[in-house]
N, C-alpha and C. Protein backbone atom coordinates (compact mmCIF):
# COMPACT_ATOMS: atom_id res chain seq x y z
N UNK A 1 13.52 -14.81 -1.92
CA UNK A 1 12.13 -14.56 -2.23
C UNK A 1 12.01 -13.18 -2.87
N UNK A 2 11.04 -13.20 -3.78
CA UNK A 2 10.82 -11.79 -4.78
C UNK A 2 10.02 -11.10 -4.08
N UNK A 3 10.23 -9.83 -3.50
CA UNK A 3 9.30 -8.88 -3.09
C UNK A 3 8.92 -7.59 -3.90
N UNK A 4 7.93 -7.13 -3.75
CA UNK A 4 7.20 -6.23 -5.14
C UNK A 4 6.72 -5.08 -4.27
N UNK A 5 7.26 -4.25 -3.90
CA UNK A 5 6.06 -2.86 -3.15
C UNK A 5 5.49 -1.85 -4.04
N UNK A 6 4.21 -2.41 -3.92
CA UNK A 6 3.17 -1.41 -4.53
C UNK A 6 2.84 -0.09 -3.40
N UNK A 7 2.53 1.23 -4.17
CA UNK A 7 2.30 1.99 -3.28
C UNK A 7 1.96 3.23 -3.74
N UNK A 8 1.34 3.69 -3.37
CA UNK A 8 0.93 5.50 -3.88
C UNK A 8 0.93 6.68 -2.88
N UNK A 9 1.38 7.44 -3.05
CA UNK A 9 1.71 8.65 -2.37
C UNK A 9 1.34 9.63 -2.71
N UNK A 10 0.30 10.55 -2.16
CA UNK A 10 0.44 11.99 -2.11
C UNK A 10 1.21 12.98 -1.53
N UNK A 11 1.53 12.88 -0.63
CA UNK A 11 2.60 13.79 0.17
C UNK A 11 3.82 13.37 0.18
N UNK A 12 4.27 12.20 -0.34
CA UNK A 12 5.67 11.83 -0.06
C UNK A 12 5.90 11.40 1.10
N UNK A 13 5.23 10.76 2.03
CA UNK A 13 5.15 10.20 3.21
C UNK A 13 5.39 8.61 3.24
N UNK A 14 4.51 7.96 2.39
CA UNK A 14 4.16 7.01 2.10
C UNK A 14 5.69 6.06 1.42
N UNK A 15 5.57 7.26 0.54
CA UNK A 15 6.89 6.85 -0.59
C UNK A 15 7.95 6.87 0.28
N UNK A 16 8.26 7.78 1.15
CA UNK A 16 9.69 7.88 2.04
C UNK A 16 9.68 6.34 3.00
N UNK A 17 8.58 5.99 3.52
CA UNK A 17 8.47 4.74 4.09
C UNK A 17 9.04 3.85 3.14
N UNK A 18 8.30 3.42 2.35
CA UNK A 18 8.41 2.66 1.23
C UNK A 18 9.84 2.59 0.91
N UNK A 19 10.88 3.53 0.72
CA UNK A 19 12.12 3.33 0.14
C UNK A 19 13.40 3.07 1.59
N UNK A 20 12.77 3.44 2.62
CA UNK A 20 13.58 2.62 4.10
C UNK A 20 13.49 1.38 4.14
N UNK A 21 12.15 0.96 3.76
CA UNK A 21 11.90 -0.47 3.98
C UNK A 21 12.87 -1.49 2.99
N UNK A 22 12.53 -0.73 1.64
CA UNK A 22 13.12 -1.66 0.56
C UNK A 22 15.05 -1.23 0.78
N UNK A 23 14.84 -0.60 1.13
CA UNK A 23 16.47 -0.60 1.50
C UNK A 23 16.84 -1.35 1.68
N UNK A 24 16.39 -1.81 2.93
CA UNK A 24 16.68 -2.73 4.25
C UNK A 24 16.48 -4.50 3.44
N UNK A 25 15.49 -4.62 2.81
CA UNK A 25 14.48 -5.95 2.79
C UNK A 25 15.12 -5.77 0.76
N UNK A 26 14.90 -5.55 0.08
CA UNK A 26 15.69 -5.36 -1.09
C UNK A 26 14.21 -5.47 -1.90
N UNK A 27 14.31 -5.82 -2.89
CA UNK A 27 12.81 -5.79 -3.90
C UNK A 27 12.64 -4.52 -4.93
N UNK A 28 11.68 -5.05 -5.77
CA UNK A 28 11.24 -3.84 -6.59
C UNK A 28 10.21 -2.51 -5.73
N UNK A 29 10.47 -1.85 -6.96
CA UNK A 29 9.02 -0.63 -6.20
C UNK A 29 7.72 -0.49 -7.34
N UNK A 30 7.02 -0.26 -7.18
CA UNK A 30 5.79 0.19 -8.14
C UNK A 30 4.77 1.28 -7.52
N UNK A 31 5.25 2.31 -8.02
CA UNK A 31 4.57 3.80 -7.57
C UNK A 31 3.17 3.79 -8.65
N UNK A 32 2.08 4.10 -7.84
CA UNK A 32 1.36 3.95 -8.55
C UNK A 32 0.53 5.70 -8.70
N UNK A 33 0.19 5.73 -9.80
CA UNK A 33 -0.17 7.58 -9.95
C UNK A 33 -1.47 7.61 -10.50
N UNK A 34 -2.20 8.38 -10.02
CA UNK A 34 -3.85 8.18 -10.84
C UNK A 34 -3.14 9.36 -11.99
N UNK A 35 -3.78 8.86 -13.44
CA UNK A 35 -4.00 9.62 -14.18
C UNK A 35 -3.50 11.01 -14.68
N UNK A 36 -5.11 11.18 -13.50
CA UNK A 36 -5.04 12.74 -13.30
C UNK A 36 -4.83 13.24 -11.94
N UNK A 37 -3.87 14.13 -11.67
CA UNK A 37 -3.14 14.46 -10.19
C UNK A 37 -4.43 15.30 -9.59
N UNK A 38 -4.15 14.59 -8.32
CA UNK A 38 -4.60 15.61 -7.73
C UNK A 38 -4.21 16.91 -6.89
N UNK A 39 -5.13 17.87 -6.39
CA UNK A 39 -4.45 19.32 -5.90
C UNK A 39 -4.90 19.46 -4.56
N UNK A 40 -4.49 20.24 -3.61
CA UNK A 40 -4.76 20.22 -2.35
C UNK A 40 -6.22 20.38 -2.18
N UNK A 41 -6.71 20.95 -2.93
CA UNK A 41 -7.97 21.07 -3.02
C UNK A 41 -9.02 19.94 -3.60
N UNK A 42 -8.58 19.02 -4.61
CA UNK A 42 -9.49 18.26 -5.06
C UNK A 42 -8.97 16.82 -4.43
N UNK A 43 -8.13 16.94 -3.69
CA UNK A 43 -7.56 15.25 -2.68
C UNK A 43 -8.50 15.53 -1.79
N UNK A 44 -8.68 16.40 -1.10
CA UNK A 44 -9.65 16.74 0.25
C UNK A 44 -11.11 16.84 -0.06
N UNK A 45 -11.37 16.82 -1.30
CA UNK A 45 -12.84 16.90 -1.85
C UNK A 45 -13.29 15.43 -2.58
N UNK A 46 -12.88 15.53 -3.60
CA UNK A 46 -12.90 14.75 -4.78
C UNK A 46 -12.25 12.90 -4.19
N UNK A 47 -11.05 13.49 -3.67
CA UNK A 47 -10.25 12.36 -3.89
C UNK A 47 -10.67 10.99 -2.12
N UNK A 48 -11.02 12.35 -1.07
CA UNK A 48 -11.98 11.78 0.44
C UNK A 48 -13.15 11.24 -0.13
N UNK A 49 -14.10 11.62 -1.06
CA UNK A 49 -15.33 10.92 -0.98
C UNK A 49 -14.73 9.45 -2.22
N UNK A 50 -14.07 9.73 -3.05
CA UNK A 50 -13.82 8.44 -4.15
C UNK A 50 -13.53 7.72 -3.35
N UNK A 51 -12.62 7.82 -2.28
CA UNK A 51 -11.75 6.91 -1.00
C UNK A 51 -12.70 6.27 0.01
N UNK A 52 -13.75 7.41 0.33
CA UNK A 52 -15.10 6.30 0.67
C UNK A 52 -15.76 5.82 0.21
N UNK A 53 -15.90 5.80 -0.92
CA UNK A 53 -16.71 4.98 -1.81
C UNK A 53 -15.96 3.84 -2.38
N UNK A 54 -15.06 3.21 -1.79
CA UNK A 54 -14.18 2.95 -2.24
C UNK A 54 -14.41 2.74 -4.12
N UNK A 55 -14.09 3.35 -4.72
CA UNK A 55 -13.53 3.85 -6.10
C UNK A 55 -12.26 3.65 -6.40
N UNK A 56 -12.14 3.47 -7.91
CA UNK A 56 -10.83 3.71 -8.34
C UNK A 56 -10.39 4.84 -9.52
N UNK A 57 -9.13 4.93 -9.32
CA UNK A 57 -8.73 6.08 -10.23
C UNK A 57 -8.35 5.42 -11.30
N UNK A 58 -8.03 5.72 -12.91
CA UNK A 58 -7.39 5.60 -13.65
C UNK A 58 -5.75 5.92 -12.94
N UNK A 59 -5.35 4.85 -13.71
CA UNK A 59 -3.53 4.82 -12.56
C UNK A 59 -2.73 4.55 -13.94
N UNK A 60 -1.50 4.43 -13.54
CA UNK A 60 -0.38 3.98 -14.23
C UNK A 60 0.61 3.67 -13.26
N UNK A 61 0.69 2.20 -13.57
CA UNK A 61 0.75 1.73 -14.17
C UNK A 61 -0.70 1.55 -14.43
N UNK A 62 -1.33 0.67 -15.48
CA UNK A 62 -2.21 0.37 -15.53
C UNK A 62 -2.89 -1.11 -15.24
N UNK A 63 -1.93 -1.78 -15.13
CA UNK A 63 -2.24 -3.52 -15.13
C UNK A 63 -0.51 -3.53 -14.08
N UNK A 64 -0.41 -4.53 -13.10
CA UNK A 64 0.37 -4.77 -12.15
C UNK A 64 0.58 -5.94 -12.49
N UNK A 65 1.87 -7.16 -13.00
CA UNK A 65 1.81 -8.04 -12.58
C UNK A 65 2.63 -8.78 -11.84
N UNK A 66 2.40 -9.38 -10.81
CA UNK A 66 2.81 -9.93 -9.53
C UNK A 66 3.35 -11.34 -9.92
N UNK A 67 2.89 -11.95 -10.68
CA UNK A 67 3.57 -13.19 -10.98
C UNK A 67 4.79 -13.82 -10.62
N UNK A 68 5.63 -12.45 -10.91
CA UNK A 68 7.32 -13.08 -11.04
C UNK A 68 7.34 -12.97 -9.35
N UNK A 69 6.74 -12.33 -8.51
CA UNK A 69 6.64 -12.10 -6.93
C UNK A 69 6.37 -13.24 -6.19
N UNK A 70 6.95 -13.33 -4.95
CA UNK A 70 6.42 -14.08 -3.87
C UNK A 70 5.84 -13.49 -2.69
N UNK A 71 6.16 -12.61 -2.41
CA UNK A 71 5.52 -11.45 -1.45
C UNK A 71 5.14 -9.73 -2.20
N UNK A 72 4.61 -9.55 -1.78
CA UNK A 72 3.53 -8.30 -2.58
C UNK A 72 3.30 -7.63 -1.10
N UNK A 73 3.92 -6.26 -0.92
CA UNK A 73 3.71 -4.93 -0.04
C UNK A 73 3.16 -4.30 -0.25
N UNK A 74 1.67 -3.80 0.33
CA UNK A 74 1.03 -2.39 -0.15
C UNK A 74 0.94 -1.43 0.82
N UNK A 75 1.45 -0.32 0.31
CA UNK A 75 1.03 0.71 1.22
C UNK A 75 0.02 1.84 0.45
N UNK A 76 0.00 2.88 1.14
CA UNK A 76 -1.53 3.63 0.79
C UNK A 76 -1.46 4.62 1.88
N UNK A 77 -1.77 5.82 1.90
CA UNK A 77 -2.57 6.68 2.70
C UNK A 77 -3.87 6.74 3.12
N UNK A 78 -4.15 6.78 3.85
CA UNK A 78 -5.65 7.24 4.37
C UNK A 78 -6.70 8.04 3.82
N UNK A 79 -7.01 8.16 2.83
CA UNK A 79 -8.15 9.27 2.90
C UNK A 79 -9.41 9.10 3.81
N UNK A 80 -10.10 9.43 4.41
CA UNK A 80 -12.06 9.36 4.76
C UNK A 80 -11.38 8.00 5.48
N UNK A 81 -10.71 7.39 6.11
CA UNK A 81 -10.42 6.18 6.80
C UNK A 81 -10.22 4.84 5.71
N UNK A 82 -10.10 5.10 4.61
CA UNK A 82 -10.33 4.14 3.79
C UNK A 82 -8.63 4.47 3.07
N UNK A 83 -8.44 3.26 2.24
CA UNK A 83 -7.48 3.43 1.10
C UNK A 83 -7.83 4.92 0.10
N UNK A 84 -6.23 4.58 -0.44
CA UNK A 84 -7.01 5.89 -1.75
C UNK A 84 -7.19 5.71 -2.89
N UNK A 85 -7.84 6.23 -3.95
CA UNK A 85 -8.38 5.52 -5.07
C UNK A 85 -7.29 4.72 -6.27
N UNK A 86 -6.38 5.60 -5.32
CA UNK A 86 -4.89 4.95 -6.83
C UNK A 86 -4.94 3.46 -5.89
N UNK A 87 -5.19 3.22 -5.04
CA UNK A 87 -4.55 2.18 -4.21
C UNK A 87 -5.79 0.87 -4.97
N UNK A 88 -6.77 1.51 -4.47
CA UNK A 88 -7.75 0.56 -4.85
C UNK A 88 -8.02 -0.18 -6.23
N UNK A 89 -7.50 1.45 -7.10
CA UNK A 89 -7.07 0.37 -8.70
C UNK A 89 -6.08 -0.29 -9.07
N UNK A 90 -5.19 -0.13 -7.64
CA UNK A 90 -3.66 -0.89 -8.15
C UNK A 90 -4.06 -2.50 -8.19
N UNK A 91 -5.29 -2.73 -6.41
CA UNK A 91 -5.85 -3.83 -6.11
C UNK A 91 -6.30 -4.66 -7.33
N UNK A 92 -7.42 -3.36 -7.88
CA UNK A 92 -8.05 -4.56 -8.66
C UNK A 92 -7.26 -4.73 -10.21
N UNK A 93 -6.26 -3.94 -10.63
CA UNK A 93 -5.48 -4.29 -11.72
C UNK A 93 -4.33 -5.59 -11.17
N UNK A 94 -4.07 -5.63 -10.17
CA UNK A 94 -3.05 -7.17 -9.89
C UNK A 94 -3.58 -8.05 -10.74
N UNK A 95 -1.97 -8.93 -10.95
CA UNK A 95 -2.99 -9.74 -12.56
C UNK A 95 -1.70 -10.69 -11.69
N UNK A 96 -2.20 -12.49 -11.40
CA UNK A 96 -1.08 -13.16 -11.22
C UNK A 96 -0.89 -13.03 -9.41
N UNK A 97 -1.61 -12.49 -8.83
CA UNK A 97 -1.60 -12.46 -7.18
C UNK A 97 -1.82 -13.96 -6.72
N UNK A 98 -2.70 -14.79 -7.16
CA UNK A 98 -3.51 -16.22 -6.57
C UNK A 98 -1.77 -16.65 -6.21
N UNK A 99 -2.29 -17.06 -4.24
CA UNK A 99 -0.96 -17.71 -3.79
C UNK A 99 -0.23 -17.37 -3.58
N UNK A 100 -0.13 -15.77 -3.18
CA UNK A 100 1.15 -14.61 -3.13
C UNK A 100 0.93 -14.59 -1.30
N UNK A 101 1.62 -14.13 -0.71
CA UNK A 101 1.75 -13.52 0.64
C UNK A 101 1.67 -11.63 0.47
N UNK A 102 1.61 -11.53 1.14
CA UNK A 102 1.17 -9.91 1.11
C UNK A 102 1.35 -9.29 2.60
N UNK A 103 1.93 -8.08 2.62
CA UNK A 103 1.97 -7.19 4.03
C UNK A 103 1.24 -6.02 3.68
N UNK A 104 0.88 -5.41 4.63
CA UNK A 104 -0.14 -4.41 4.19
C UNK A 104 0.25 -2.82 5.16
N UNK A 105 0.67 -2.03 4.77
CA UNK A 105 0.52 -0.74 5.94
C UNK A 105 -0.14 0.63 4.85
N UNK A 106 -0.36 1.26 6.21
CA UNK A 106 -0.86 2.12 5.75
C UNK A 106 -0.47 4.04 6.38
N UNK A 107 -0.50 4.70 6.30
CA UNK A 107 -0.04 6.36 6.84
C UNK A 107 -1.29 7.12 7.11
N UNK A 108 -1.09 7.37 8.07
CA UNK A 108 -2.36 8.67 8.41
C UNK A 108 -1.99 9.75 9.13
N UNK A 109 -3.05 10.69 9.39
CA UNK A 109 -2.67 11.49 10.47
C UNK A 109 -3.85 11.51 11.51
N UNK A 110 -4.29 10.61 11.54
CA UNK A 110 -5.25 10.26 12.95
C UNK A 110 -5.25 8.52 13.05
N UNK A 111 -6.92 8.14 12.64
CA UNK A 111 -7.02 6.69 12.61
C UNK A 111 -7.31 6.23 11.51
N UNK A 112 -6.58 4.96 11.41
CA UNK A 112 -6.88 4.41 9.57
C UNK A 112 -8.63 3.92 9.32
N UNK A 113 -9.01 4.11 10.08
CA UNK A 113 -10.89 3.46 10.01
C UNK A 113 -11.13 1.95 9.66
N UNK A 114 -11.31 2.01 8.11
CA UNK A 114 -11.56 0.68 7.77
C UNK A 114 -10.16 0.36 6.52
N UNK A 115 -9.63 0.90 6.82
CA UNK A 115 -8.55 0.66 4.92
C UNK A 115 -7.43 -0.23 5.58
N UNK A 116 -7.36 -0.60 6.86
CA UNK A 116 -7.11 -2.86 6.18
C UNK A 116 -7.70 -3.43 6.20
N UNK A 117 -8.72 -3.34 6.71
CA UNK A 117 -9.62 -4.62 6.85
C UNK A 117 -9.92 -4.89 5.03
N UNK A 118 -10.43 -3.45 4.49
CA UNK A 118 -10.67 -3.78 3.30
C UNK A 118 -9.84 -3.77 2.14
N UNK A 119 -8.64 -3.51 2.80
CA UNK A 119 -7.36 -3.74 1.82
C UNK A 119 -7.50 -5.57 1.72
N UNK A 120 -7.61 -5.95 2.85
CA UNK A 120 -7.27 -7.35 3.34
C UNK A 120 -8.38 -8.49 2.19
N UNK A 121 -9.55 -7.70 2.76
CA UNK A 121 -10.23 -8.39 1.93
C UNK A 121 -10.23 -8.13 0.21
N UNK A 122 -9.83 -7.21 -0.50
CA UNK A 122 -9.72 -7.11 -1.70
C UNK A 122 -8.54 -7.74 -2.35
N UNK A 123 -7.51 -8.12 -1.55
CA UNK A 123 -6.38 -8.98 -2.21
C UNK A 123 -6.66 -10.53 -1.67
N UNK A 124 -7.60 -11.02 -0.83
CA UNK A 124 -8.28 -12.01 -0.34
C UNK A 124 -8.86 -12.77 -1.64
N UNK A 125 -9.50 -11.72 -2.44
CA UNK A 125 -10.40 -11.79 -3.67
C UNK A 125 -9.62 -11.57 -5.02
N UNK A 126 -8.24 -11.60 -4.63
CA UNK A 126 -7.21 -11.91 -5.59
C UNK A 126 -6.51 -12.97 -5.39
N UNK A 127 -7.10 -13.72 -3.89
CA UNK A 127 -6.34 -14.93 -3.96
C UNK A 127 -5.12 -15.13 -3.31
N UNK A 128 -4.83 -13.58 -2.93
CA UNK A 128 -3.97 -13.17 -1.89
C UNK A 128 -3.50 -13.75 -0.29
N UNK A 129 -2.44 -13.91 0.28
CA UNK A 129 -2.97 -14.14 1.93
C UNK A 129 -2.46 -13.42 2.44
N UNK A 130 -3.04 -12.27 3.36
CA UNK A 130 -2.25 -11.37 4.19
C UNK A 130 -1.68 -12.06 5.49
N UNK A 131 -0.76 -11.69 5.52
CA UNK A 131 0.84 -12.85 6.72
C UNK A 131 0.65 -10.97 7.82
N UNK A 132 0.68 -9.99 7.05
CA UNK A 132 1.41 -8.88 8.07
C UNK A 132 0.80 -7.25 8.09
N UNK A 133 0.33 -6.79 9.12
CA UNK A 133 -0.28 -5.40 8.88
C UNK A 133 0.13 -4.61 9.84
N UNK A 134 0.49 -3.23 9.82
CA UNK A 134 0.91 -2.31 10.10
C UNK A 134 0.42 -1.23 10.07
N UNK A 135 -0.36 -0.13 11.09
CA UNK A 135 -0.46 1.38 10.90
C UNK A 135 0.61 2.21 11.21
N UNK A 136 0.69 3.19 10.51
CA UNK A 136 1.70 4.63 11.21
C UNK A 136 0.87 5.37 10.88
N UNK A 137 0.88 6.29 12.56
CA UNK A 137 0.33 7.47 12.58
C UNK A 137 1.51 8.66 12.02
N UNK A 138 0.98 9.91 11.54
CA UNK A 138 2.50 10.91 11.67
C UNK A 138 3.13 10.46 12.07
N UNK A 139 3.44 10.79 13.70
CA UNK A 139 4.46 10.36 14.68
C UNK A 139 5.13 9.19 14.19
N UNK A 140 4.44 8.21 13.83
CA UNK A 140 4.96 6.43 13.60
C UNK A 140 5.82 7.16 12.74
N UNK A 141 5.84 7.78 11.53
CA UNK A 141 6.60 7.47 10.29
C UNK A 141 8.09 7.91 10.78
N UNK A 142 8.44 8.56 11.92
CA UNK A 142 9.62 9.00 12.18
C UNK A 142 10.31 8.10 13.33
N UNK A 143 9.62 7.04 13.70
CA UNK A 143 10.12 6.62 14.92
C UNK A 143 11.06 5.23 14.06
N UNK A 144 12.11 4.87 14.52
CA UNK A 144 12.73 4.45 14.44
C UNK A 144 12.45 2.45 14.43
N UNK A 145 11.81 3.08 15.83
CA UNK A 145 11.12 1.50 16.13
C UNK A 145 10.76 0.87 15.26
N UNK A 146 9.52 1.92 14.93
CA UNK A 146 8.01 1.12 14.50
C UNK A 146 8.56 0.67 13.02
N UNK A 147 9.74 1.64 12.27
CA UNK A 147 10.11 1.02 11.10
C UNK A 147 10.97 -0.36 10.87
N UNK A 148 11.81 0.07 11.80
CA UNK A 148 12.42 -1.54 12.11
C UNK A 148 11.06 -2.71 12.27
N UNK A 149 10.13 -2.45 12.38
CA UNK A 149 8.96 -3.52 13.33
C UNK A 149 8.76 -3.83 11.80
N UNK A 150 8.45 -2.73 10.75
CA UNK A 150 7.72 -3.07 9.07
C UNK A 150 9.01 -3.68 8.46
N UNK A 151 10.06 -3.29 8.96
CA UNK A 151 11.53 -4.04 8.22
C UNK A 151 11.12 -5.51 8.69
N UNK A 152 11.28 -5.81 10.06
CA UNK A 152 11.47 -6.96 10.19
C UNK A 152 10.05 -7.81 10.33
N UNK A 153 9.38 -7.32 9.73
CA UNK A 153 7.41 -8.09 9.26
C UNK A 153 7.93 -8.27 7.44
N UNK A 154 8.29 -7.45 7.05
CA UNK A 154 8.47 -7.61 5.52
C UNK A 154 9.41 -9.06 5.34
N UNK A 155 10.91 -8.85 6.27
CA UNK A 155 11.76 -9.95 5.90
C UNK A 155 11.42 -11.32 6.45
N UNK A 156 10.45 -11.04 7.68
CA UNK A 156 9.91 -12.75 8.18
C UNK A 156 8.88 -13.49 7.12
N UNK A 157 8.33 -12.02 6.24
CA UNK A 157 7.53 -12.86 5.24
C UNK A 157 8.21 -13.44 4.21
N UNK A 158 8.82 -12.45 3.68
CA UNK A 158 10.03 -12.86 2.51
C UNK A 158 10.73 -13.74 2.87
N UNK A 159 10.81 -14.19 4.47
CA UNK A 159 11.70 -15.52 4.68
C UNK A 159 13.35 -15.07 4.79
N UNK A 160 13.40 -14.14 4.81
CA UNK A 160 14.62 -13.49 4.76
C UNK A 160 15.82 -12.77 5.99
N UNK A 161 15.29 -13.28 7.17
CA UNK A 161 15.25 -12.86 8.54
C UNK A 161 16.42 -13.85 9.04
């Protein structure tokens, strides 16, 4: 089975997850970058309220397509409890999702709020079916466990277990 991890990172947190997993579970990657970067200063301003509103950034890639995929991974950081805006335009640029399986996690450093529920439902509205979801707090991203737990949620979807 073809697996595709979409994902965007500001701190390199996200991304370091992202490349344990695909280690393990094999697949492509698709880093997704708004545009225009942001700075410690305008992620905590600019980039928290776009993230509650849920908004999107101009990204690049610019159009995603999932087609050649059978399972589709997203991860994302937290901003304001929500996804972040690169994440949300990766959502609505998927072109070719209808009928895909999908796992979903996400990184924070407290509580994720609402950013699966509405991850869930925006690839829902691509036709998507979410099979698997996952938070890591800080702490999570180093524990050993909890990554094995996203290894082996990724490969039961991929069928690969």
């Amino acid at each position: 089975m073809n697996t595709c991890f979409i994902y965007h990172s500001y701190s390199g947190i996200t991304r370091k997850l992202v490349e344990k997993v695909r280690a393990a579970c094999g697949g492509d990657a698709i880093e997704v970058t708004p545009r225009q970067r942001y700075n410690a200063l305008t992620a905590y301003t600019l980039g928290c309220m776009r993230a509650r509103n849920g908004q999107c950034d101009p990204i690049d890639p610019e159009i995603i397509d999932v087609s050649g995929y059978d399972l589709i991974v997203i991860g994302t950081p937290v901003w304001a409890f929500r996804a972040t805006p690169a994440v949300n335009a990766a959502i609505a640029s998927l072109r070719g999702a209808e009928g895909k399986k999908a796992v979903l996690f996400a990184t924070c450093g407290g509580t994720p709020g609402e950013t699966i529920p509405r991850l869930r439902d925006a690839l829902a509205g691509k036709g998507a079916e979410v099979i698997g979801e996952m938070v890591f707090t800080k702490k999570d991203t180093g524990d050993p466990e909890k990554i094995d737990a996203l290894i082996r949620m990724v490969m039961d979807a991929a069928g690969t277990s």
